[in-house]
C-alpha atoms as a PDB file:
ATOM      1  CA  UNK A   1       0.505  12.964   4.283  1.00  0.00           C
ATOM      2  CA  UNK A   2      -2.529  11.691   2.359  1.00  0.00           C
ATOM      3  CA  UNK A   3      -5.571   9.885   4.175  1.00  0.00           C
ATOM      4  CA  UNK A   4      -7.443   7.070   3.059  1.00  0.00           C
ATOM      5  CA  UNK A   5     -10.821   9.321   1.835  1.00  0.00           C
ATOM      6  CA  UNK A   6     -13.397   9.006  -1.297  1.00  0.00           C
ATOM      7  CA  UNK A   7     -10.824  10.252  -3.982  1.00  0.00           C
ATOM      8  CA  UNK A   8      -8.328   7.517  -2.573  1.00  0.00           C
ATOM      9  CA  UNK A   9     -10.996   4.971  -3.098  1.00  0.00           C
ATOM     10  CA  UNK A  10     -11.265   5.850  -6.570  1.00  0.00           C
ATOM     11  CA  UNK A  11      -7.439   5.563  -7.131  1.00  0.00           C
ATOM     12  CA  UNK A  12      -7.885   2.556  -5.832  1.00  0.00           C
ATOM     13  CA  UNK A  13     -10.241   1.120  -8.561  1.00  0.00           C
ATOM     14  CA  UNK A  14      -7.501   2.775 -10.845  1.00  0.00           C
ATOM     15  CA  UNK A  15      -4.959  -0.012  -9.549  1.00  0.00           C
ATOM     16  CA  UNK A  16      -7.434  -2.585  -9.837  1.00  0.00           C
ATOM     17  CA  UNK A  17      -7.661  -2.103 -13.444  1.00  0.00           C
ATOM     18  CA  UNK A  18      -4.157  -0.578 -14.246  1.00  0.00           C
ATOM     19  CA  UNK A  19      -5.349   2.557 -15.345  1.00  0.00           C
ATOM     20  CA  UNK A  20      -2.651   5.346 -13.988  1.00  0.00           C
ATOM     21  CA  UNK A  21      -0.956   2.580 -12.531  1.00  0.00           C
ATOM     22  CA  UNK A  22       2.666   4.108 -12.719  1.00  0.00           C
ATOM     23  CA  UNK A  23       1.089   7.012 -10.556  1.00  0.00           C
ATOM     24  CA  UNK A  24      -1.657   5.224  -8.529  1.00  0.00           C
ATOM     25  CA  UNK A  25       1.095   2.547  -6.917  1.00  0.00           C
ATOM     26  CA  UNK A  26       3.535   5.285  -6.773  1.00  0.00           C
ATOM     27  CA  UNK A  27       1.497   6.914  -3.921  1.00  0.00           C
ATOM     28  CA  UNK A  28      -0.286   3.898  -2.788  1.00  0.00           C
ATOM     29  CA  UNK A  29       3.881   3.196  -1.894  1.00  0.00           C
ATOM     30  CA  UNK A  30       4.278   6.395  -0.472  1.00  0.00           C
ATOM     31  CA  UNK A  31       1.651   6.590   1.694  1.00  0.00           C
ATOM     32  CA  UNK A  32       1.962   3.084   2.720  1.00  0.00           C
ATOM     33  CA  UNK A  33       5.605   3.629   3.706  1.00  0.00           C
ATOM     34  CA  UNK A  34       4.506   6.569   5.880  1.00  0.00           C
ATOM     35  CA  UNK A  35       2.104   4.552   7.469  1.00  0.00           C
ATOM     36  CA  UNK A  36       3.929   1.889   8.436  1.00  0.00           C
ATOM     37  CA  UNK A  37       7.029   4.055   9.431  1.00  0.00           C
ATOM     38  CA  UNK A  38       4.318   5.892  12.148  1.00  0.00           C
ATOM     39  CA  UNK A  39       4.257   2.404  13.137  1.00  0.00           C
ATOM     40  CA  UNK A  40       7.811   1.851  13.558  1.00  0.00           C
ATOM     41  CA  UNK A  41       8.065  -0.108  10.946  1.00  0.00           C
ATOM     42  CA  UNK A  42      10.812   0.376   7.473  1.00  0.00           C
ATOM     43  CA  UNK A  43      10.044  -0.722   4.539  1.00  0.00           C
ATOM     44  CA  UNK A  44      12.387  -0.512   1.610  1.00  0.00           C
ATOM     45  CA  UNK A  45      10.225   0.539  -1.419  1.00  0.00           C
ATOM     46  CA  UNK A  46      12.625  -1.397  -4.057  1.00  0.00           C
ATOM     47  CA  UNK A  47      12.109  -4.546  -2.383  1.00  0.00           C
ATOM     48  CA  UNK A  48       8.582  -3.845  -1.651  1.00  0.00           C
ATOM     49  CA  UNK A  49       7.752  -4.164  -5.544  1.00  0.00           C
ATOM     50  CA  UNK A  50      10.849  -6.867  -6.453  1.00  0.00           C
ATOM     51  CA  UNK A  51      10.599  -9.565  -3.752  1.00  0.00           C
ATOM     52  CA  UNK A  52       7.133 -11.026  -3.169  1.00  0.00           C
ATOM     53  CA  UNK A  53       7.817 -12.593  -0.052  1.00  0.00           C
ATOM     54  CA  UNK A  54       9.002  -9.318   1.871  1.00  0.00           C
ATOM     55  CA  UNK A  55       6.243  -7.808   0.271  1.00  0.00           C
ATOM     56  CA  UNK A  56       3.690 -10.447   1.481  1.00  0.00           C
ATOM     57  CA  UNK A  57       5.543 -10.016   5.080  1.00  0.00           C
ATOM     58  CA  UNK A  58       5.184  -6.494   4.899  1.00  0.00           C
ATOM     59  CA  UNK A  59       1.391  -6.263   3.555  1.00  0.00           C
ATOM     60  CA  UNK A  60       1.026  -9.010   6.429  1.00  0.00           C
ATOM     61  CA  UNK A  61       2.159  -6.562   9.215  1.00  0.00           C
ATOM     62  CA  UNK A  62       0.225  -3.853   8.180  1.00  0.00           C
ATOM     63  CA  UNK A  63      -3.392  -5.903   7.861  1.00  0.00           C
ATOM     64  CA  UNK A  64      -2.729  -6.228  11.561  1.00  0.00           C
ATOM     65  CA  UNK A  65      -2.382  -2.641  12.825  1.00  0.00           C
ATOM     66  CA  UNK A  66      -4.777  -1.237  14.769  1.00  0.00           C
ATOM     67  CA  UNK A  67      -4.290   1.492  12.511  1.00  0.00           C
ATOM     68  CA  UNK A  68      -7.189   1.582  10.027  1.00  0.00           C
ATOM     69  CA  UNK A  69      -5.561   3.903   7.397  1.00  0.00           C
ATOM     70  CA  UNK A  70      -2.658   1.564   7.557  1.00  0.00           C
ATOM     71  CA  UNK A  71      -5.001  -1.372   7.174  1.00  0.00           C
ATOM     72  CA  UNK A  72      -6.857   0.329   4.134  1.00  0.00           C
ATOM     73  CA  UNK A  73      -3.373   1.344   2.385  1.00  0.00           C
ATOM     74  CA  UNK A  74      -2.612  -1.935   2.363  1.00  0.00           C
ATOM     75  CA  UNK A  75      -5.545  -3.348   1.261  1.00  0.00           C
ATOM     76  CA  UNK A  76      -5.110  -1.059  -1.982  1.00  0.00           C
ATOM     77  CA  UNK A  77      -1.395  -1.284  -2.188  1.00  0.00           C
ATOM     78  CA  UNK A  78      -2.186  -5.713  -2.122  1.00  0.00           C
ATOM     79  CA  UNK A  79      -4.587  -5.858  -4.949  1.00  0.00           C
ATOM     80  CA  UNK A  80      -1.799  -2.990  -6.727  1.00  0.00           C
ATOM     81  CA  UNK A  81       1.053  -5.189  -6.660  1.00  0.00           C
ATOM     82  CA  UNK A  82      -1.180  -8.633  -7.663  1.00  0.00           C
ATOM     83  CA  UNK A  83      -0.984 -10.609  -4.514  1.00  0.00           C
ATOM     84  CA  UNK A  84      -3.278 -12.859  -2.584  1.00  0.00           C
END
């Protein structure tokens, strides 16, 4: 499983401006979805990216966490998918 490091921060400003996006969110979605699952928490990639609110919800729970990689993913995986 990937960790939140320097490279990931880079990807990150790859999301932010859509270059490699297809990739970048690809494994932003991965590794969020491994993060929250080591948090007992499912999330269903499809809906993740087609229904804003479960997103929202989902990004929600995570910002929470004490976990910081979590908290980091989904700071990255927010700004990815364009929400507040």
């Amino acid at each position: 499983m990937q960790t939140l490091t320097g490279e990931r921060s880079h990807g990150a400003a790859a999301c932010a401006d859509g270059v490699g996006m297809p990739t970048v969110g690809l494994l932003l979605e991965v590794d969020f979805k491994w993060l929250m699952a080591g948090q007992g928490c499912w999330v269903d990639p499809t809906r993740l990216r087609a229904d804003p609110l479960y997103a929202a919800n989902c990004l929600r729970t995570a910002l929470c966490s004490p976990c910081e990689a979590l908290r980091g993913c989904a700071r990255f995986l927010q700004t990815a998918l364009g929400l507040p």
